[in-house]
C-alpha atoms as a PDB file:
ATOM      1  CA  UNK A   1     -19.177  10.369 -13.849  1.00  0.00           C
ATOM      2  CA  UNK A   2     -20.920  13.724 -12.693  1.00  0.00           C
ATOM      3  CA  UNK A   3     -17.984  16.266 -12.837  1.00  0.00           C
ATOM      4  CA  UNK A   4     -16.462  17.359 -16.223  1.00  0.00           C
ATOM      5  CA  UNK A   5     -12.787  17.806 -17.545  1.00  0.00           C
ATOM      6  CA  UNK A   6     -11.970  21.913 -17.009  1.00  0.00           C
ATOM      7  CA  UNK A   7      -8.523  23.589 -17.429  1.00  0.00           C
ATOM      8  CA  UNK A   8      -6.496  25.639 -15.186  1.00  0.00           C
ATOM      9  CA  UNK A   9      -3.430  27.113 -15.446  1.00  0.00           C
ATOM     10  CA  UNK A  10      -0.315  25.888 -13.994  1.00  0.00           C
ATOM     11  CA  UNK A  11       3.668  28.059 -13.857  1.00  0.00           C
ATOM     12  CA  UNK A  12       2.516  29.712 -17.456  1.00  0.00           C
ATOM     13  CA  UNK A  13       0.307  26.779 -19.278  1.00  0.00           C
ATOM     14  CA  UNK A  14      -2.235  24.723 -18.845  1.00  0.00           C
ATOM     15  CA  UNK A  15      -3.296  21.769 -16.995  1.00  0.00           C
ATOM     16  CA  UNK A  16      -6.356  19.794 -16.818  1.00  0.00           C
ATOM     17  CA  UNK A  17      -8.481  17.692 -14.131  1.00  0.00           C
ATOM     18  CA  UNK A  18     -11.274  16.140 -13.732  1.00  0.00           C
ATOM     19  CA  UNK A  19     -13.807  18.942 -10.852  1.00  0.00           C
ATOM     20  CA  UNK A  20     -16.920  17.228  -9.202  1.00  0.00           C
ATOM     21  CA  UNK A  21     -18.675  19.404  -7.744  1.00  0.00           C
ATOM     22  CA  UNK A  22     -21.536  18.767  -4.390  1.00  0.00           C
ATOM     23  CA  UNK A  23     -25.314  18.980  -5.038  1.00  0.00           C
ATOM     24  CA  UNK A  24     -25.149  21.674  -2.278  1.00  0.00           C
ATOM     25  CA  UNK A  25     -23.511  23.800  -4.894  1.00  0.00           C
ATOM     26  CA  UNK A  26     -20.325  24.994  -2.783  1.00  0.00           C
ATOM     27  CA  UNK A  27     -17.972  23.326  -0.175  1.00  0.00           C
ATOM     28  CA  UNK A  28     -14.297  23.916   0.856  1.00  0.00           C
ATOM     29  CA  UNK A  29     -11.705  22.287  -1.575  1.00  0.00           C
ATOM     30  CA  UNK A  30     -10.535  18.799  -2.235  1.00  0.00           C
ATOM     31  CA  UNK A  31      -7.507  18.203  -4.868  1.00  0.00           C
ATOM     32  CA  UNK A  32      -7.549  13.901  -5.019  1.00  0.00           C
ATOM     33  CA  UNK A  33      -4.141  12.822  -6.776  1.00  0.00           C
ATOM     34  CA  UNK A  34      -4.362   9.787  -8.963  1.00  0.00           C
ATOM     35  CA  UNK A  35      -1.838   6.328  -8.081  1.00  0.00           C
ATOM     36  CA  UNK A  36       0.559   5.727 -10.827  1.00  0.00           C
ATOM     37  CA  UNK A  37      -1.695   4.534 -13.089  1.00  0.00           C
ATOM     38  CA  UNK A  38      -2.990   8.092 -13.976  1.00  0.00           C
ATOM     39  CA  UNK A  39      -6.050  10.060 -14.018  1.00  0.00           C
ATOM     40  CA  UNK A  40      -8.551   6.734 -14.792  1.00  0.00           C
ATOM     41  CA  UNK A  41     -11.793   6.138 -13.840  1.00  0.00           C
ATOM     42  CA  UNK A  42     -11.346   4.972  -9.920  1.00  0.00           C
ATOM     43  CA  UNK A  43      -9.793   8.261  -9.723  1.00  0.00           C
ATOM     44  CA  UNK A  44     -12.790  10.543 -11.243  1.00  0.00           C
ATOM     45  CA  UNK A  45     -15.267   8.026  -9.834  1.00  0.00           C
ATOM     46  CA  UNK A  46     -13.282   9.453  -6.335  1.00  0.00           C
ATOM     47  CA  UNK A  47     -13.658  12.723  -6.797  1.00  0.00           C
ATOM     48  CA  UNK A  48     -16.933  11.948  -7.356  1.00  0.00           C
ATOM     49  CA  UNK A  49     -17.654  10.403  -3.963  1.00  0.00           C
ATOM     50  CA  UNK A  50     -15.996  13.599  -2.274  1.00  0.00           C
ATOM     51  CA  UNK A  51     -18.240  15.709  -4.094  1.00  0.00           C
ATOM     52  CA  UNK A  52     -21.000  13.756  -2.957  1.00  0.00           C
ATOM     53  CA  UNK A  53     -19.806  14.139   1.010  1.00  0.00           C
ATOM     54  CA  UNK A  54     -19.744  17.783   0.231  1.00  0.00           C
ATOM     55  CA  UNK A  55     -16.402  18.644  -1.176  1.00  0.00           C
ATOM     56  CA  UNK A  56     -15.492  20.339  -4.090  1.00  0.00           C
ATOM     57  CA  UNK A  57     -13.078  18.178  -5.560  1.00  0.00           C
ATOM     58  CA  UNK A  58     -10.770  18.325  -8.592  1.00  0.00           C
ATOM     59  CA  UNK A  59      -8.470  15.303  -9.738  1.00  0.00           C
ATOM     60  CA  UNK A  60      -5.291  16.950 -11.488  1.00  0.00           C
ATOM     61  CA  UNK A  61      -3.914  14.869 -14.489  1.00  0.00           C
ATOM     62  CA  UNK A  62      -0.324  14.657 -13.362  1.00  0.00           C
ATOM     63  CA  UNK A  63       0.419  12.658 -16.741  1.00  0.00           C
ATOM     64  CA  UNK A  64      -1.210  14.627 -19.104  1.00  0.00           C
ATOM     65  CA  UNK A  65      -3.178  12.600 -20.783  1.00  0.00           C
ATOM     66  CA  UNK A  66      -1.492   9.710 -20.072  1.00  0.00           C
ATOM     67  CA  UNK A  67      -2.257   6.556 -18.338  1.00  0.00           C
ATOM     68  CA  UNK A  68      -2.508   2.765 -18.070  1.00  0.00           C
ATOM     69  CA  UNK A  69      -2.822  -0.376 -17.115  1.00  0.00           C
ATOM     70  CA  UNK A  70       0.073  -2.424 -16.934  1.00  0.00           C
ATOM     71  CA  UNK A  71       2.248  -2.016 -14.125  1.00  0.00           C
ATOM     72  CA  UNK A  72       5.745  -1.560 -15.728  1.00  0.00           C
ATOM     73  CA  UNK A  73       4.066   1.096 -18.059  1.00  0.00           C
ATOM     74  CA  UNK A  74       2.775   2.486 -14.424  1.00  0.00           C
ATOM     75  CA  UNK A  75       6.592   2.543 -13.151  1.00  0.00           C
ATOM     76  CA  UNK A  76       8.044   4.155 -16.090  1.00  0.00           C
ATOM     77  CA  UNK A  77       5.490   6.775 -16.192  1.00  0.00           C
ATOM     78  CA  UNK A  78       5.767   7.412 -11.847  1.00  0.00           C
ATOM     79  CA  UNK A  79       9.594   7.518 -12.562  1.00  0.00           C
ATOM     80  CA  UNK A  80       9.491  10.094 -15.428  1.00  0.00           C
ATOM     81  CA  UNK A  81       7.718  12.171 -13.842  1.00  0.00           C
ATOM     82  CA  UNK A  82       9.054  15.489 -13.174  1.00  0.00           C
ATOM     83  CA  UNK A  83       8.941  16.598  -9.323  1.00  0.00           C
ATOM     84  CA  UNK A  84       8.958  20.189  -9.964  1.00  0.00           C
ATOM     85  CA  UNK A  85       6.823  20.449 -12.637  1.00  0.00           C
ATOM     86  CA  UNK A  86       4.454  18.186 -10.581  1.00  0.00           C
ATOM     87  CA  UNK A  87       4.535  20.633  -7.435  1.00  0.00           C
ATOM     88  CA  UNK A  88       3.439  23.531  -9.974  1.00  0.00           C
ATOM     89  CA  UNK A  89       0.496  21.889 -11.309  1.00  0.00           C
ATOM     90  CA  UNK A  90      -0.717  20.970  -8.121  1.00  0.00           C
ATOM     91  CA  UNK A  91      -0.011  25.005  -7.090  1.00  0.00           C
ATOM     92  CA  UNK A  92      -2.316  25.196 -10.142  1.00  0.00           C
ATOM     93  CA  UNK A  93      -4.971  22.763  -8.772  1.00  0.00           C
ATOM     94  CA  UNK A  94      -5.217  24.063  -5.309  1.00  0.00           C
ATOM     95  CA  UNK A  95      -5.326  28.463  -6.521  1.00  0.00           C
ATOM     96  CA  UNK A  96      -8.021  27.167  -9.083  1.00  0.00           C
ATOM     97  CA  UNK A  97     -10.169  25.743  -5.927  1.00  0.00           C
ATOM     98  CA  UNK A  98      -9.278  28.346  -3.870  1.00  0.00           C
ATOM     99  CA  UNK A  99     -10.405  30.928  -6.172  1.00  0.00           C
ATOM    100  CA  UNK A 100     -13.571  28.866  -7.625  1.00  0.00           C
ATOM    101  CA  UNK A 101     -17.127  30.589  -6.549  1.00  0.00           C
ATOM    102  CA  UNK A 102     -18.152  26.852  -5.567  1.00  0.00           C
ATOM    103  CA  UNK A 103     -15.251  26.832  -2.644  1.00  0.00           C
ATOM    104  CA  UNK A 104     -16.805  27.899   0.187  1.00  0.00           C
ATOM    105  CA  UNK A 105     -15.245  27.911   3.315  1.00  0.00           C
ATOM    106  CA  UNK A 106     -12.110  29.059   1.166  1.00  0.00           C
ATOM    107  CA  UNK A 107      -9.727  26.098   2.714  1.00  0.00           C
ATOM    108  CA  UNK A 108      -8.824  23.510   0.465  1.00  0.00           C
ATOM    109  CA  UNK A 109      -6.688  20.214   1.181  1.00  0.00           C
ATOM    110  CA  UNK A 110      -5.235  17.680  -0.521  1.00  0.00           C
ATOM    111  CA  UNK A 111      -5.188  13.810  -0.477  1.00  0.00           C
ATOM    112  CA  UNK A 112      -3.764  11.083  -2.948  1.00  0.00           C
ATOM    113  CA  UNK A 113      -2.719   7.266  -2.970  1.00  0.00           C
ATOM    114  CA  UNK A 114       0.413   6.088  -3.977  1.00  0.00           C
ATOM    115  CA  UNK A 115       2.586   8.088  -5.478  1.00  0.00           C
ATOM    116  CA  UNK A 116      -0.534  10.681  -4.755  1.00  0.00           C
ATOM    117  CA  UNK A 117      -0.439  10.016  -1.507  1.00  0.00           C
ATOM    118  CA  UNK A 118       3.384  11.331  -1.552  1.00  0.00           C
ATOM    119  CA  UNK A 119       2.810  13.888  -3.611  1.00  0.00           C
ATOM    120  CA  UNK A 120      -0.025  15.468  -1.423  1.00  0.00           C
ATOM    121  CA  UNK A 121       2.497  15.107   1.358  1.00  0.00           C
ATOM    122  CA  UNK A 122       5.186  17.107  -1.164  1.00  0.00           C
ATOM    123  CA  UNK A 123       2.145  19.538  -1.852  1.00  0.00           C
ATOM    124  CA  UNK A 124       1.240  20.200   1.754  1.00  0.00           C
ATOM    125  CA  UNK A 125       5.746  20.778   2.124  1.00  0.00           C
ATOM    126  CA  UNK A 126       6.130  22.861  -0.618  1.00  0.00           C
ATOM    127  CA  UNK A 127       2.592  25.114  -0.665  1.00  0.00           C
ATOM    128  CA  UNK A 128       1.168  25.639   2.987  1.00  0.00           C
ATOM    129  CA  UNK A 129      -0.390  28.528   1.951  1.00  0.00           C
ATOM    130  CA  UNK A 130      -2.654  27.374   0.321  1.00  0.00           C
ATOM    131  CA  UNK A 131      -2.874  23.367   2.009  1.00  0.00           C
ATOM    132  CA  UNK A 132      -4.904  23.784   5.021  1.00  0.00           C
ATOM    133  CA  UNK A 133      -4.694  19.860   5.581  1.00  0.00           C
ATOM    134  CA  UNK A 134      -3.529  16.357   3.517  1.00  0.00           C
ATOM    135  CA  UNK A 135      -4.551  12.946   3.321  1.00  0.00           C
ATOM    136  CA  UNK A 136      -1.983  10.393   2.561  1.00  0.00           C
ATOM    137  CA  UNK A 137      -2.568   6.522   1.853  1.00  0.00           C
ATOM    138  CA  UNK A 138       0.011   4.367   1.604  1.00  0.00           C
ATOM    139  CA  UNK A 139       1.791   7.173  -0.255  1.00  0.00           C
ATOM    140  CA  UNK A 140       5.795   6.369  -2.136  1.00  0.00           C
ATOM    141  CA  UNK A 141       7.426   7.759  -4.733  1.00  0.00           C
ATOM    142  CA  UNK A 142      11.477   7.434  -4.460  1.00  0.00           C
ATOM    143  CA  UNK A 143      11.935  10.733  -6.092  1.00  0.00           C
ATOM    144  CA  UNK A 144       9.997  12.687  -3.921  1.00  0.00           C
ATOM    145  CA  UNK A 145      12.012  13.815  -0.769  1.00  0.00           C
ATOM    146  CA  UNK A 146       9.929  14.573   2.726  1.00  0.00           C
ATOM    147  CA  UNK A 147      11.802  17.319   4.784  1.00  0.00           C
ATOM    148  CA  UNK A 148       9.984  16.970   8.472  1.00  0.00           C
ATOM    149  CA  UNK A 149      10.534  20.330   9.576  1.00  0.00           C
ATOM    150  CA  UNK A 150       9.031  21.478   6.621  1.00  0.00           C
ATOM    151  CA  UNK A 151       5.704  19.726   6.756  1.00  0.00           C
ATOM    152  CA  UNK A 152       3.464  22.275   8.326  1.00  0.00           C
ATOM    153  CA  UNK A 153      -0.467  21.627   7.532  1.00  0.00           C
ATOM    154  CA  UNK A 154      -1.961  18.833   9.781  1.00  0.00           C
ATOM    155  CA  UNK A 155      -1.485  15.394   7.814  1.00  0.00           C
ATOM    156  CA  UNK A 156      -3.819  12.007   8.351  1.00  0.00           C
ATOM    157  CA  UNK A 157      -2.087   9.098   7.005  1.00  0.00           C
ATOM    158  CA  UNK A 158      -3.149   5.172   6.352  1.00  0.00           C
ATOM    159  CA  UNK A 159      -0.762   3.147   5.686  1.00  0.00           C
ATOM    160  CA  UNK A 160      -1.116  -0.883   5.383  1.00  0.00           C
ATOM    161  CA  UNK A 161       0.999  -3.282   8.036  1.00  0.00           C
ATOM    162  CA  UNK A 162       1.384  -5.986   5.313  1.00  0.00           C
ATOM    163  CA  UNK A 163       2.492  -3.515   2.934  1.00  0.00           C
ATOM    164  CA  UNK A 164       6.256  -4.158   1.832  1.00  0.00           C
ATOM    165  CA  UNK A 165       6.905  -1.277  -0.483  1.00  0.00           C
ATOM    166  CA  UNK A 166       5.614   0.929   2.586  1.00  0.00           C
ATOM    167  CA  UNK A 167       7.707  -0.051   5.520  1.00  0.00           C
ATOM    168  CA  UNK A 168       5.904   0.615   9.263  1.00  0.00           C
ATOM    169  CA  UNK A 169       9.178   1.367  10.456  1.00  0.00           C
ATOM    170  CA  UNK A 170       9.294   4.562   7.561  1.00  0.00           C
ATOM    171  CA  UNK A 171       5.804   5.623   8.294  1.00  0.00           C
ATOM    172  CA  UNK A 172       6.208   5.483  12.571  1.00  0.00           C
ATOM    173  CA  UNK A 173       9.677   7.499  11.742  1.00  0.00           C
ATOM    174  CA  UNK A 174       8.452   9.903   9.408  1.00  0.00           C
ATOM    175  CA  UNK A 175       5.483  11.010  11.947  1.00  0.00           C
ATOM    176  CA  UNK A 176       7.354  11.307  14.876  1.00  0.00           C
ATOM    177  CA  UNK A 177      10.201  13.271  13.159  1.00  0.00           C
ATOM    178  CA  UNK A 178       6.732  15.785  11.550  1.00  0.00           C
ATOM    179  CA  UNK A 179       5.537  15.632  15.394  1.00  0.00           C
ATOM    180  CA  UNK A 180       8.822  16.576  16.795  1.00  0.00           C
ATOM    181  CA  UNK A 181       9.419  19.714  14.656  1.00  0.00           C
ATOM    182  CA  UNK A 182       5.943  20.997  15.647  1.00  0.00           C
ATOM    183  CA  UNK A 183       3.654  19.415  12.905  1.00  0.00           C
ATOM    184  CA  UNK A 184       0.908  17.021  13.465  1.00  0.00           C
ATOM    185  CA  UNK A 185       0.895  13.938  12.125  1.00  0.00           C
ATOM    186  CA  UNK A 186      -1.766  11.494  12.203  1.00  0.00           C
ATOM    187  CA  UNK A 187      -1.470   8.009  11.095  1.00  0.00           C
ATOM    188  CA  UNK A 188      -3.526   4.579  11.044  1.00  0.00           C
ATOM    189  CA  UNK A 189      -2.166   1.460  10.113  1.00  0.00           C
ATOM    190  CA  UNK A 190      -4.708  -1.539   9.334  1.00  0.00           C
ATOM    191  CA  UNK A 191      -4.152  -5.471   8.641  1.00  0.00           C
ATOM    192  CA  UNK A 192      -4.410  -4.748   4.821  1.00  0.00           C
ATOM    193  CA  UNK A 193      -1.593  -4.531   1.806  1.00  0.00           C
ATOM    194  CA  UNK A 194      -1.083  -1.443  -0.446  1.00  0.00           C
ATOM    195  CA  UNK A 195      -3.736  -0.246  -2.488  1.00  0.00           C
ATOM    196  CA  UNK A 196      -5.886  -1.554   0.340  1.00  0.00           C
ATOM    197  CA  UNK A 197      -8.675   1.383  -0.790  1.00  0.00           C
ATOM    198  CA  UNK A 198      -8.791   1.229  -4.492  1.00  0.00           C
ATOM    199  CA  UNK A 199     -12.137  -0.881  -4.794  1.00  0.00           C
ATOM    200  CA  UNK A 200     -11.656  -1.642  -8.683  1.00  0.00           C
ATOM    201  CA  UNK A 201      -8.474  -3.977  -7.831  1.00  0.00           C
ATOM    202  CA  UNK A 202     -10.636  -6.908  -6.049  1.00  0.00           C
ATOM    203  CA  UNK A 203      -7.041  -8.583  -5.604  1.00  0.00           C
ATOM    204  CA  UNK A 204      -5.729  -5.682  -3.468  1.00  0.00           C
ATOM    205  CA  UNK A 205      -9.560  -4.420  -2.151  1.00  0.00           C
ATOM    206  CA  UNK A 206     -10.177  -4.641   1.562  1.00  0.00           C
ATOM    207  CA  UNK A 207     -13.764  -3.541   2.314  1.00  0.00           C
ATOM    208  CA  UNK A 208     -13.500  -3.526   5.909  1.00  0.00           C
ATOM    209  CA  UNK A 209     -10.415  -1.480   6.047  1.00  0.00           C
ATOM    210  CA  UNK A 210     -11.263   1.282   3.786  1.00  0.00           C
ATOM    211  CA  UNK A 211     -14.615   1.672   4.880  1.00  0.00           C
ATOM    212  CA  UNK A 212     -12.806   2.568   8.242  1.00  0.00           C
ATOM    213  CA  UNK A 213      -9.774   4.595   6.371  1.00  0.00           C
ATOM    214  CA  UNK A 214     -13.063   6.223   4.492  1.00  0.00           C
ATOM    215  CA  UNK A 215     -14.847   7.549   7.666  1.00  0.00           C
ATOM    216  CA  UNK A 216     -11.741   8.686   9.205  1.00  0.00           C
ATOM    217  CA  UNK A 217     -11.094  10.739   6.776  1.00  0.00           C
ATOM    218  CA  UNK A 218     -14.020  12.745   6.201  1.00  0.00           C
ATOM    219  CA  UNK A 219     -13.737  13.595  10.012  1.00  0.00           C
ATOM    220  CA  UNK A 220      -9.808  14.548   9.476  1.00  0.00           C
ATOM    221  CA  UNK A 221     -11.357  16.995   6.275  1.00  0.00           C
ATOM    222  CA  UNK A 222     -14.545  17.945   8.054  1.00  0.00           C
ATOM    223  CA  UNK A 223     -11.989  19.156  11.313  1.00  0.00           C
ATOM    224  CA  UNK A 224      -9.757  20.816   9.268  1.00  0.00           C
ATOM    225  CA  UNK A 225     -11.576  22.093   5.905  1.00  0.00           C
ATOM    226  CA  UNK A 226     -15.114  23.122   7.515  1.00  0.00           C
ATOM    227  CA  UNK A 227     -14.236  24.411  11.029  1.00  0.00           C
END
C-alpha cells in the first residue's frame, strides 16, 4: 500500500477512503468502488495500480469500516446497504477529487466491480455533474435501479458470458436501451465468470481476460478523463 486512509465529508458527516495518489503528483480523478466484500486489500492494492497509470484514485468505504470474507456475511452486508446514503458518499468521493490540488485535468470518473460496478453506474445516473465517465465490471446489486434515459456520462462495461448472476441478455438490453436515449454505452463481454478481474480469488481469476478488460480501460479513462 502507497496511498493512506483520509476523510471527506459526505450529506453533513464524514466518510473515509483509501486516496493513492501518481508519482507525477497530479492526474484527473478516479473513485474505484469495492465488491461486496468491502474496502479490503484487492481494493486499495487497485487504487493503487490506477495511481500508478496516472490517476488519482480514492476507494470510498461504502461499509464503514466493515468488511469480510465469507460470502453470506458479503450478502447481508450488499443487502443492508442503504442506496441513498450510498449515492451521497460517493457525491462525497467524487467533490473531494474534484476539488483536490492533485486532480488535474479537473474530470473525475468512476469505476467499481460488483455491486461497485452498479453503483458507479447509479453514481454516473444520479451525479453527472460531476461523472465525466464510468467503468462497470460485471456490476449487480438488486436494490439498485438503472433508469436508461437517465444515464448520461459515457459508460465502458465488461461483463463475463459464463456469468449467471449477470445475464448477457440484461447487459445487451441495458446498453441498447442507454444507446437509444442518447447515451453511450460501451460493453465487452469475454469467455470468463464473474469476478473474472479480482486477481486475489485464483478460483474466479482469468489472467488473459483482465489483462484485456485492464488495457481497455485505461484507453476508455485516458479518452474521457485526459482529453
Amino acid at each position: 500500500m502507497t496511498g493512506k486512509i483520509v476523510s471527506f465529508p459526505s450529506n453533513g458527516r464524514s466518510a473515509q477512503g483509501y486516496l493513492a495518489l501518481p508519482e507525477s503528483g497530479n492526474g484527473p480523478g478516479l473513485v474505484v468502488i469495492q465488491e461486496w466484500w468491502g474496502l479490503v486489500d484487492h481494493i486499495t492494492a487497485l487504487a493503487d495500480r490506477f495511481a500508478a497509470a496516472g490517476f488519482v484514485a480514492l476507494a470510498p468505504d461504502m461499509y464503514h469500516g466493515e468488511k469480510t470474507t465469507s460470502p453470506d456475511q458479503a450478502g447481508k452486508l450488499l443487502m443492508a446497504l442503504n442506496i441513498a446514503a450510498a449515492g451521497k458518499d460517493l457525491r462525497g468521493a467524487l467533490s473531494y477529487l474534484r476539488n483536490h490540488d492533485a486532480v488535474a485535468p479537473k474530470k473525475t470518473g468512476v469505476l467499481g466491480f460488483c455491486m461497485g460496478g452498479q453503483l458507479a453506474l447509479y453514481a454516473a445516473q444520479e451525479h453527472p455533474d460531476v461523472v465525466d465517465a464510468a467503468v462497470d465490471f460485471y456490476g449487480i446489486h438488486p436494490k439498485v435501479t438503472i433508469e436508461p434515459a437517465r444515464l448520461k456520462p459515457p459508460v465502458l462495461g465488461h461483463f463475463g458470458l459464463r456469468d449467471e448472476s449477470v445475464p448477457t441478455a440484461t447487459v445487451e438490453a441495458l446498453a441498447e436501451a442507454v444507446r437509444s436515449s442518447g447515451g453511450t454505452f460501451e460493453i465487452h463481454q469475454y469467455d470468463a465468470g464473474h469476478a473474472f478481474f479480482n486477481d486475489s480469488r485464483p478460483q474466479v481469476f482469468d489472467a488473459d481476460c483482465a489483462r484485456v478488460a485492464w488495457d481497455r480501460t485505461l484507453a476508455f479513462l485516458g479518452r474521457h478523463l485526459r482529453d
